[in-house]
Protein backbone atom coordinates (compact mmCIF):
# COMPACT_ATOMS: atom_id res chain seq x y z
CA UNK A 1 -20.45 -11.56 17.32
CA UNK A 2 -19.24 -8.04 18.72
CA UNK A 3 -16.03 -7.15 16.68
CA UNK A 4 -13.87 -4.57 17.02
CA UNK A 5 -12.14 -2.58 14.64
CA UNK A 6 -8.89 -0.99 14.54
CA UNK A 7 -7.89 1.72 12.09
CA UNK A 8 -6.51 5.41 11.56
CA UNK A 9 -8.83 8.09 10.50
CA UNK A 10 -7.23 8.31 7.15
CA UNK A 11 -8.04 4.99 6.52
CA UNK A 12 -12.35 5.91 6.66
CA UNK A 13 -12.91 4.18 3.65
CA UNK A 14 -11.60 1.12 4.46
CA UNK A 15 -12.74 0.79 7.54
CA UNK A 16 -16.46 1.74 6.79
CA UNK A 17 -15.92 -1.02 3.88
CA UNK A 18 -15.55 -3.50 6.42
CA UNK A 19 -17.72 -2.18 8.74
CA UNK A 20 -20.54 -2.48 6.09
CA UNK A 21 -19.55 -6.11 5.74
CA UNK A 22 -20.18 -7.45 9.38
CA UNK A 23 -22.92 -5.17 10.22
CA UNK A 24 -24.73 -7.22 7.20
CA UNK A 25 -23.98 -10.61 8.22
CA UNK A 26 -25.54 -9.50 11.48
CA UNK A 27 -22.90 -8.65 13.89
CA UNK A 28 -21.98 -5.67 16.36
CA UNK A 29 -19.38 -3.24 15.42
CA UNK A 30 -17.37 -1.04 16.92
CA UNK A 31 -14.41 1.39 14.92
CA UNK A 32 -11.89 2.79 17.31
CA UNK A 33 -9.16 4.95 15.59
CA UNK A 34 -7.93 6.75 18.55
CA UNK A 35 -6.93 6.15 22.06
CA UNK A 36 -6.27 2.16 21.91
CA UNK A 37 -4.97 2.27 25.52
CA UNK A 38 -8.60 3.40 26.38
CA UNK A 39 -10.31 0.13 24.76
CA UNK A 40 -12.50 -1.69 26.91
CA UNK A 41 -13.46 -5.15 25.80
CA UNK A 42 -13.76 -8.41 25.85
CA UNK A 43 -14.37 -8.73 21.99
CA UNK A 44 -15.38 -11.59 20.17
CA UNK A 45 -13.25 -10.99 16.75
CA UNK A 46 -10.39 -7.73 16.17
CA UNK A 47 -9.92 -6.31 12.75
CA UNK A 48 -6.95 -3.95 12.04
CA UNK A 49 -7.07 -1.58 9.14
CA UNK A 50 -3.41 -0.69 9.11
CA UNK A 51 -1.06 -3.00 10.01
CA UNK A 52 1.16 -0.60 12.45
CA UNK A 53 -1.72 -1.80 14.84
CA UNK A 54 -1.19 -5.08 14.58
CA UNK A 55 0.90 -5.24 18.00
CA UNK A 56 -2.48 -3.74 19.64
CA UNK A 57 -4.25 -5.97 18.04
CA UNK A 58 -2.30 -9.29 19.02
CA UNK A 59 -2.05 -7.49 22.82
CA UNK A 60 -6.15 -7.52 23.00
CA UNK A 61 -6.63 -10.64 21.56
CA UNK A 62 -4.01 -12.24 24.56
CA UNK A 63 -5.87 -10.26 27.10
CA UNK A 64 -9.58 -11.67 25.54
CA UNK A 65 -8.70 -15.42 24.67
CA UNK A 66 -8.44 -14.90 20.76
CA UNK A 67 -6.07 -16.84 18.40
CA UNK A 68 -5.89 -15.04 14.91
CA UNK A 69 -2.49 -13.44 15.65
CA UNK A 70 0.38 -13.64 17.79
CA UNK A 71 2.81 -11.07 19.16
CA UNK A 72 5.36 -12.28 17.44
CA UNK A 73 3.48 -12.88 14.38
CA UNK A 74 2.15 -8.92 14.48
CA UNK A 75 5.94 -8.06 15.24
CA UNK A 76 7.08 -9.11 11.96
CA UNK A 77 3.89 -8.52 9.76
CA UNK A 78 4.45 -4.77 10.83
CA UNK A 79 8.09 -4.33 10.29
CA UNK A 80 9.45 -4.47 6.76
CA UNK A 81 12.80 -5.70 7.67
CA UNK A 82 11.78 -8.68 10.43
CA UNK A 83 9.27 -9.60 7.47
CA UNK A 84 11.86 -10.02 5.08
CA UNK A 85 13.93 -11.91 7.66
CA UNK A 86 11.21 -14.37 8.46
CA UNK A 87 10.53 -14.94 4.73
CA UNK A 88 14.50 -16.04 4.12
CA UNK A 89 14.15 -17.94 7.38
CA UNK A 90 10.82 -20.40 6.17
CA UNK A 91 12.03 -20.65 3.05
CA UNK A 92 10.82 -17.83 0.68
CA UNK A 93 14.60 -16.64 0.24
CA UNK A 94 14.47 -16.55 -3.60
CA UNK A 95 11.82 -13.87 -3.79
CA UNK A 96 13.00 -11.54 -1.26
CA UNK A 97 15.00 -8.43 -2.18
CA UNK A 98 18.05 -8.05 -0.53
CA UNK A 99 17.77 -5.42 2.22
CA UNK A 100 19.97 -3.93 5.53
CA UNK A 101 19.02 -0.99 7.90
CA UNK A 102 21.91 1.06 7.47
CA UNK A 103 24.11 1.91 10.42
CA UNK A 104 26.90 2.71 8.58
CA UNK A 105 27.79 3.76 5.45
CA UNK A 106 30.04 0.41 4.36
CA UNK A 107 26.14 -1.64 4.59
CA UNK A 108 25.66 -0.59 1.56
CA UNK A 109 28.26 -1.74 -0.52
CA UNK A 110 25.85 -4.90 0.10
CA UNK A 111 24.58 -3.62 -3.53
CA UNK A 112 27.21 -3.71 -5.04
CA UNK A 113 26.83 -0.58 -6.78
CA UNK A 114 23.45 -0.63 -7.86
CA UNK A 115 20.18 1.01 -7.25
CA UNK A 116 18.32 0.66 -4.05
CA UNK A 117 14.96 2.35 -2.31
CA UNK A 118 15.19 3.45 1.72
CA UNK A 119 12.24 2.78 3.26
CA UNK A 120 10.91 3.20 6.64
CA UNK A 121 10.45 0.01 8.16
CA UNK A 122 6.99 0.45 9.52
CA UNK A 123 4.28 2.16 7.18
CA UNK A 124 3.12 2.48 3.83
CA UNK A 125 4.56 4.09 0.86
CA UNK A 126 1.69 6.75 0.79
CA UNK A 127 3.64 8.42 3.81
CA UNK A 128 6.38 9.92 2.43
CA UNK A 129 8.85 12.97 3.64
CA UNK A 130 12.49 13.21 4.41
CA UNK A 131 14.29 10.06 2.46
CA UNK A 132 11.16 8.00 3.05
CA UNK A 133 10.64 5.71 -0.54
CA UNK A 134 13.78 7.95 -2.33
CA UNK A 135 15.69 5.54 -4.59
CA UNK A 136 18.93 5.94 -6.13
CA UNK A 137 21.17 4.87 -8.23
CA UNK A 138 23.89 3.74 -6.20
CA UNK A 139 26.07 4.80 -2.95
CA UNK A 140 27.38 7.14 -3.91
CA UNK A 141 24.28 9.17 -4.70
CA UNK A 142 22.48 8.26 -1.70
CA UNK A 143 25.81 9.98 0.25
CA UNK A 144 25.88 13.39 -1.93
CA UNK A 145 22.03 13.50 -1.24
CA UNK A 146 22.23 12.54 2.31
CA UNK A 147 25.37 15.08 2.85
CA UNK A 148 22.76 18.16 0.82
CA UNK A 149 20.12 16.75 3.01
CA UNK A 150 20.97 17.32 6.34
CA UNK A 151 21.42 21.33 6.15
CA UNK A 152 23.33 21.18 9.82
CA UNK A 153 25.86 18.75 9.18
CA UNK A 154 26.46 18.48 5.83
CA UNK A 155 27.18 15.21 6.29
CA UNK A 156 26.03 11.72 6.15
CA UNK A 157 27.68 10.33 9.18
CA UNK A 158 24.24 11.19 11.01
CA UNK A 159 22.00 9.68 8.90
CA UNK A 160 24.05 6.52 10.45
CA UNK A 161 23.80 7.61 13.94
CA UNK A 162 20.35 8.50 14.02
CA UNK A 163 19.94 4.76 12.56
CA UNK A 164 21.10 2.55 15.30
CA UNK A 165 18.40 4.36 17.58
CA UNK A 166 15.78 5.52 15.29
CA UNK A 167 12.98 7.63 15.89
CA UNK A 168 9.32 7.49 17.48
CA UNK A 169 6.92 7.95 14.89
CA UNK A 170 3.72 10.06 15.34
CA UNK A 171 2.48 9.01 11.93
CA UNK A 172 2.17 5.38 13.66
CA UNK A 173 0.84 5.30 17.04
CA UNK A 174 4.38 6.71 18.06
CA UNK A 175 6.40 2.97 17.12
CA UNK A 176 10.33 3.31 17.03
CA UNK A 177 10.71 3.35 13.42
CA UNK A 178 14.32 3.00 11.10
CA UNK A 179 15.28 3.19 7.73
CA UNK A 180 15.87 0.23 5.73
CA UNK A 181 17.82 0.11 2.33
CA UNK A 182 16.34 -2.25 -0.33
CA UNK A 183 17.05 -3.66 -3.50
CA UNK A 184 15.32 -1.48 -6.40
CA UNK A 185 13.35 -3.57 -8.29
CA UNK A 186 13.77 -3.14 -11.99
CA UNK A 187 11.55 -0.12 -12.95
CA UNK A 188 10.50 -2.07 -16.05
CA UNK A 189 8.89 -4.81 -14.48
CA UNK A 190 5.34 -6.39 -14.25
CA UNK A 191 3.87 -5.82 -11.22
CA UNK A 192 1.35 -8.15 -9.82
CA UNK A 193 -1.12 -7.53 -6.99
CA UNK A 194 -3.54 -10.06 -4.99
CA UNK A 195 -5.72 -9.24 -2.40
CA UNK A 196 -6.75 -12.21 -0.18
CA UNK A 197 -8.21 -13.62 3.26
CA UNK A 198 -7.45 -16.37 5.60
CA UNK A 199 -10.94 -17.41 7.29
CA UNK A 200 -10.99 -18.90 11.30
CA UNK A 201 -10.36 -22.50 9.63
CA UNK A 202 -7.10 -21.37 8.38
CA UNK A 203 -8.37 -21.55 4.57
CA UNK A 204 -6.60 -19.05 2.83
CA UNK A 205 -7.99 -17.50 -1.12
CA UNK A 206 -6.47 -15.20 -3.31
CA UNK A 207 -9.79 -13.14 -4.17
CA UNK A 208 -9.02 -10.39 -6.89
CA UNK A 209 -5.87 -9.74 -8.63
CA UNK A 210 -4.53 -5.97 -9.89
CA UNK A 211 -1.66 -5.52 -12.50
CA UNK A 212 0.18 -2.39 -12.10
CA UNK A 213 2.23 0.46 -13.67
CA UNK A 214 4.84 2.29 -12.53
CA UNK A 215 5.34 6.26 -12.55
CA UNK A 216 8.93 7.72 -12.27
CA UNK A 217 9.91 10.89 -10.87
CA UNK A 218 13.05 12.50 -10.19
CA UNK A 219 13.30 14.49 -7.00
CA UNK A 220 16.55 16.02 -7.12
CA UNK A 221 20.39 15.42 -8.97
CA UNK A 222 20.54 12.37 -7.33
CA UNK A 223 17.14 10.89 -5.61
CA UNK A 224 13.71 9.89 -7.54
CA UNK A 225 10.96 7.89 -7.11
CA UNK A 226 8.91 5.21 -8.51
CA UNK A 227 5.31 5.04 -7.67
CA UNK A 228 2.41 3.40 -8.44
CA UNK A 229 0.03 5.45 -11.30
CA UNK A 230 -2.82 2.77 -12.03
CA UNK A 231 -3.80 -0.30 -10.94
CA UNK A 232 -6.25 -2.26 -13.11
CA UNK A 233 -8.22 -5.32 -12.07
CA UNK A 234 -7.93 -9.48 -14.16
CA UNK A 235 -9.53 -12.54 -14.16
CA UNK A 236 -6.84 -14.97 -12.87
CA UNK A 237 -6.67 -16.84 -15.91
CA UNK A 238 -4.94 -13.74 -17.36
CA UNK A 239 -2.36 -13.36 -14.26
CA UNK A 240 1.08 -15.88 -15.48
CA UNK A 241 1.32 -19.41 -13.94
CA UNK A 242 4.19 -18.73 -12.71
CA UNK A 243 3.70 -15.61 -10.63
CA UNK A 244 0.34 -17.44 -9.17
CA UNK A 245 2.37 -20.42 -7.86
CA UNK A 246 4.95 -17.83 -6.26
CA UNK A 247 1.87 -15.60 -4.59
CA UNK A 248 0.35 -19.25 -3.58
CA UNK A 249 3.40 -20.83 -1.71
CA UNK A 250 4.19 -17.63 -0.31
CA UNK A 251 0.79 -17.25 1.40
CA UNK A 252 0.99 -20.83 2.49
CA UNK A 253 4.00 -20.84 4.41
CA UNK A 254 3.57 -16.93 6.08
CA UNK A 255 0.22 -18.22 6.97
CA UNK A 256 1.17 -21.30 8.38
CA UNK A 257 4.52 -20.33 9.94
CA UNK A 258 2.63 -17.58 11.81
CA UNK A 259 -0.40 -19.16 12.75
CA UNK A 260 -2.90 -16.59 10.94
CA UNK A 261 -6.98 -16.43 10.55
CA UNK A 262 -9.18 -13.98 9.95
CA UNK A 263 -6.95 -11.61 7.97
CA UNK A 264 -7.51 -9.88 5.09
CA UNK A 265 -4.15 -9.08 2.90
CA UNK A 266 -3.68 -6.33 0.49
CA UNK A 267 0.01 -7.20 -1.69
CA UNK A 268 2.44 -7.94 -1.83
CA UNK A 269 3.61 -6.95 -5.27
CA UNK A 270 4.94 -9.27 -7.35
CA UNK A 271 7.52 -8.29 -9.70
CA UNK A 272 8.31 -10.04 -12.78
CA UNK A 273 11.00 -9.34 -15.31
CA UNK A 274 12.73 -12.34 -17.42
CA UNK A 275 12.78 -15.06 -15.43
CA UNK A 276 12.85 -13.61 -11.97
CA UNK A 277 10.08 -12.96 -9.53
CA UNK A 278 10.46 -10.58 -6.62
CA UNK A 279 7.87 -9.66 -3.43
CA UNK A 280 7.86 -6.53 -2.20
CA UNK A 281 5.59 -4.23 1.21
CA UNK A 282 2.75 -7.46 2.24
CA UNK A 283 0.35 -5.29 3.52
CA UNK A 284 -1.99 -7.17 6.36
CA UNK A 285 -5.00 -5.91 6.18
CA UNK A 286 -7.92 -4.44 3.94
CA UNK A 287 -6.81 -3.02 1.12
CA UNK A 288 -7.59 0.09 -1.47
CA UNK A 289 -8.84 -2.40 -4.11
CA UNK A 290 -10.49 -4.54 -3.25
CA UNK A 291 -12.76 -1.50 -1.13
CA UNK A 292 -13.38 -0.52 -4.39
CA UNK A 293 -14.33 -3.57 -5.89
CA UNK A 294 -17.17 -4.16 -2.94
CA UNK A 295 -18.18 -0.46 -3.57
CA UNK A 296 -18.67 -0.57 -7.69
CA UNK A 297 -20.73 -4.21 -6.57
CA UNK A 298 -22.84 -2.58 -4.38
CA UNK A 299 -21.02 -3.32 -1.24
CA UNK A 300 -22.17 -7.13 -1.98
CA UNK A 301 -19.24 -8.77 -2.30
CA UNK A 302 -16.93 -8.09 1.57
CA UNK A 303 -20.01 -9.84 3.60
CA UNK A 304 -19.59 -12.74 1.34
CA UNK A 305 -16.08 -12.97 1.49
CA UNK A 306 -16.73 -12.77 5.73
CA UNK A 307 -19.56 -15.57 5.44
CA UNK A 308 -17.23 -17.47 2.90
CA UNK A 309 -19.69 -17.38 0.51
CA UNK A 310 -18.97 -17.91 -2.94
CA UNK A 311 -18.87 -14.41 -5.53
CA UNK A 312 -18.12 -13.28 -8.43
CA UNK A 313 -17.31 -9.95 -10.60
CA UNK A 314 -19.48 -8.82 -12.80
CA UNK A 315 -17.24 -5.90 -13.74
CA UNK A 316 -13.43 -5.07 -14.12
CA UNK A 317 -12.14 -1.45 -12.04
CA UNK A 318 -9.19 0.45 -12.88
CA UNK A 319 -7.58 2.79 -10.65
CA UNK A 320 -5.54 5.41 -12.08
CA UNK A 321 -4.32 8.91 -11.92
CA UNK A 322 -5.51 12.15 -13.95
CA UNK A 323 -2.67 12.81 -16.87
CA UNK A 324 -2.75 16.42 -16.54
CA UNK A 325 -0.78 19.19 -18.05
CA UNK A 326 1.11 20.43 -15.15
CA UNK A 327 1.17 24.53 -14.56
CA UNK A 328 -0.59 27.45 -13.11
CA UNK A 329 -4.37 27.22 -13.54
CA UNK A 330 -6.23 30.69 -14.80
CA UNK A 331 -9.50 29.16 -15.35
CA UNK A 332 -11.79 26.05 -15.20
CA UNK A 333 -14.85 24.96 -16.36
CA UNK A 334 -17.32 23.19 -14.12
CA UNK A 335 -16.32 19.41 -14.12
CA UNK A 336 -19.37 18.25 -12.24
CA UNK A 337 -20.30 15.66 -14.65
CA UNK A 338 -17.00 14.16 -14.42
CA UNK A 339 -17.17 13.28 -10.89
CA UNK A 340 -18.94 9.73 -11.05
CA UNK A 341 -15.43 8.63 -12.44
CA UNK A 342 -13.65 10.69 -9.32
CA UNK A 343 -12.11 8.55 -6.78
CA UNK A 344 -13.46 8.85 -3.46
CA UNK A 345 -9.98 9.51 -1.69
CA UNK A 346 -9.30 12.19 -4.13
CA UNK A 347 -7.66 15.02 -1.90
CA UNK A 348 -6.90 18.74 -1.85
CA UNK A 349 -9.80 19.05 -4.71
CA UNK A 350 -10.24 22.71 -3.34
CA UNK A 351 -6.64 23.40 -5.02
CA UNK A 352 -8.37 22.69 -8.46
CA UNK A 353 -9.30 26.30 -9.24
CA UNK A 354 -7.62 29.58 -10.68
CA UNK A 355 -4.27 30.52 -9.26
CA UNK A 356 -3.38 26.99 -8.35
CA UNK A 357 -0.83 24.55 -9.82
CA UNK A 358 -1.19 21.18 -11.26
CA UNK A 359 1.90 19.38 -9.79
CA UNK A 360 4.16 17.73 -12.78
CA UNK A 361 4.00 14.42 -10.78
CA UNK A 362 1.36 12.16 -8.80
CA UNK A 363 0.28 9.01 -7.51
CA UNK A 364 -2.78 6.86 -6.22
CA UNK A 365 -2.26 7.34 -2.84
CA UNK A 366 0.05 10.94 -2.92
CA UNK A 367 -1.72 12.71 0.47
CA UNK A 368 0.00 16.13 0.28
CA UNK A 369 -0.63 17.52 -3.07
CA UNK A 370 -3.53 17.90 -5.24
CA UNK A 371 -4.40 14.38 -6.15
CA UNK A 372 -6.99 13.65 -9.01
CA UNK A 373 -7.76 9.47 -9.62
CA UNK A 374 -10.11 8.20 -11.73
CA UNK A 375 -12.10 4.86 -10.60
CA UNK A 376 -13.10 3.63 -13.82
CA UNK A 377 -15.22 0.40 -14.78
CA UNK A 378 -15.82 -1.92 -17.30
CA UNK A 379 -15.64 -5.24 -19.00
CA UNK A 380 -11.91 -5.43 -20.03
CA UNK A 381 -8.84 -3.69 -20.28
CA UNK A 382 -9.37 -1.93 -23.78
CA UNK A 383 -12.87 -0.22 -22.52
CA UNK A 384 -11.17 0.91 -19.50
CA UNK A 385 -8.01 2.18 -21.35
CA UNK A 386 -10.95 4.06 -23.78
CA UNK A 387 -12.83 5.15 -20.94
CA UNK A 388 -9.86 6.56 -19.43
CA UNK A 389 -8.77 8.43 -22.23
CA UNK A 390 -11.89 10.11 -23.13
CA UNK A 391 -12.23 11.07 -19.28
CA UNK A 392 -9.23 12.33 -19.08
CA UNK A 393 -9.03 14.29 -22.26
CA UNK A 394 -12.44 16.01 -21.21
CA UNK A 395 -11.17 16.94 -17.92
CA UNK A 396 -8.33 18.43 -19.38
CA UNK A 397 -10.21 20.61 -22.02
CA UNK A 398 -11.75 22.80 -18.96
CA UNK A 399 -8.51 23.67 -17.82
CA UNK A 400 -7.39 26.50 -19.15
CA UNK A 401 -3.53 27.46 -17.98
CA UNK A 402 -1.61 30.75 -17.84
């Protein structure tokens, strides 16, 4: 088949992931990542590495006689808030956080006092700036921010405004984007992650499954932020019945409702605490994770999953960030040997050197700061942990600080 693929450039290592896939189960492929008006087809299959091209993709298919996604289907897959809408409307209402976009400032008395995340409602949380992913603790602090904020003003009242209109986004192929206040989860939750794929018969599997932690940071007097720090791979006989049957119905009826094949699906995450299980960001497309499980298996395991072949792990990963002493660096030892545990979308290594600062706070995905993750491997969750440790403790010992 000749397929197509849709991406960013920032996304180069999922894309490539993919692209690996197909090209070894024999077919023709072709990455486009800029200039989507200019596409010339017809195509037999379209991929879409970030799901803020999903409205491209579903346009193409229409034009070329393909049925893996609708418009309306890559509508609400790419919006946060129609997604949340469409889960309430098939059914799903129990597990969805409750949510508004904000276009004035009595909306959010909706939670009742208690803490909530804003949100863009088209991208991913590694694209932060502005208020994008700030959570607070109530209304209140979200208005004193808002009001310190916006240095013109000083005052919320256009936060509102700007709202009902929102704003083109150059991040994402220039979409009309909006904030959207959400429920904040509880920060002591479990978090759950599984990364599946529908095939062309409709056949949906959950294929790997991530349990996360949570890192919290606190931006200013009234804003912080919660993000994810490590992300460690399990056998689904470890993963709780109960969030399983959740992830399991919830795939059933999106994917049915909506009509979907040949998708890959990277979330949502599944929060558990007591007896309450939340979704939150279902992310349509190839994920970080399960890249990185094809890569540490020899990039054997995504043309199986395309041929639906059966597979199988021979090896645990987890993800995770550096735990670094933050400060000014005077000196550092060479830390070549370290890098087979580096991450491959480390960024701003360079900054790693005399004269530069180790930031107090980081993430998995952070793209503006100096970002160091570990990819680490092994049988179970104690080797990992151990593995971890002793890497990070030996990366820290040639750092020496002023």
């Amino acid at each position: 088949m000749k397929i197509l693929i849709l991406g960013y450039p920032r996304g180069w290592h999922r894309y490539e992931c993919l692209k690996k896939g197909l090209t070894a189960n024999g077919h023709n492929v072709d990455v486009v990542t800029e200039n989507f008006d200019d596409i010339v087809g017809p195509y037999d299959r379209v991929y879409t590495i970030s799901e803020s091209l999903l409205p491209i993709q579903a346009k193409l298919e229409k034009q070329w006689g393909i049925t893996n996604i609708s418009e309306k289907a890559a509508d609400i897959l790419s919006d946060k808030s129609k997604m949340d809408n469409w889960c309430i409307d098939i059914g799903l209402n129990s597990i969805v956080p409750h949510s508004v976009i904000p276009t004035d400032h009595t909306h959010l008395d909706v939670f009742e006092n208690k803490p909530f995340i804003i949100k863009p409602v088209i991208g991913s949380g590694a694209k932060p700036g502005g208020l994008n992913y700030l959570s607070f603790k109530n209304k209140k602090d979200f208005l004193l921010h808002v009001e310190s904020y916006d240095k013109f003003t000083r005052s919320y009242s256009s936060f509102f405004e700007n709202n009902k209109k929102g704003k083109s986004d150059g991040e994402f192929n220039n979409r009309n984007n909006y904030h959207m206040a959400q429920e904040q989860l509880p920060d002591d939750s479990t978090l759950w992650g599984p990364y599946g794929y529908v095939n062309d018969k409709q056949e949906f599997k959950i294929l790997m499954w991530v349990k996360g932690t949570l890192g919290h940071n606190q931006i200013s007097q009234y804003a912080y932020e919660t993000k994810g720090d490590g992300w460690m791979s399990f056998d689904a006989k470890d993963v709780p019945k109960d969030v399983i049957e959740t992830a399991d119905n919830f795939f059933n009826k999106l994917i049915t409702s909506l009509n979907l094949k040949n998708m890959f699906f990277s979330g949502p995450d599944f929060y558990k605490w007591e007896n309450t299980i939340k979704y939150i960001d279902c992310n349509p497309r190839l994920g970080q994770g399960l890249q990185q499980m094809d890569s540490i298996h020899n990039n054997e395991i995504m043309s199986k999953i395309l041929n639906d072949e059966s597979f199988s792990f021979d090896k645990h990963l987890y993800w995770a960030t550096s735990k670094l002493k933050p400060g000014i660096i005077k000196n550092n030892k060479d830390i070549s040997h370290l890098s087979k545990y580096f991450c491959a979308t480390n960024n701003h290594m360079d900054r790693l050197k005399p004269g530069k600062t180790i930031p107090k706070f980081t993430h998995v995905t952070a793209d503006r700061q100096l970002r160091i993750s570990f990819l680490i491997t092994g049988a179970d969750e104690n080797e990992m942990r151990k593995t971890f440790n002793l890497v990070n403790t030996e990366l820290q010992n040639c750092i020496e600080y002023v």
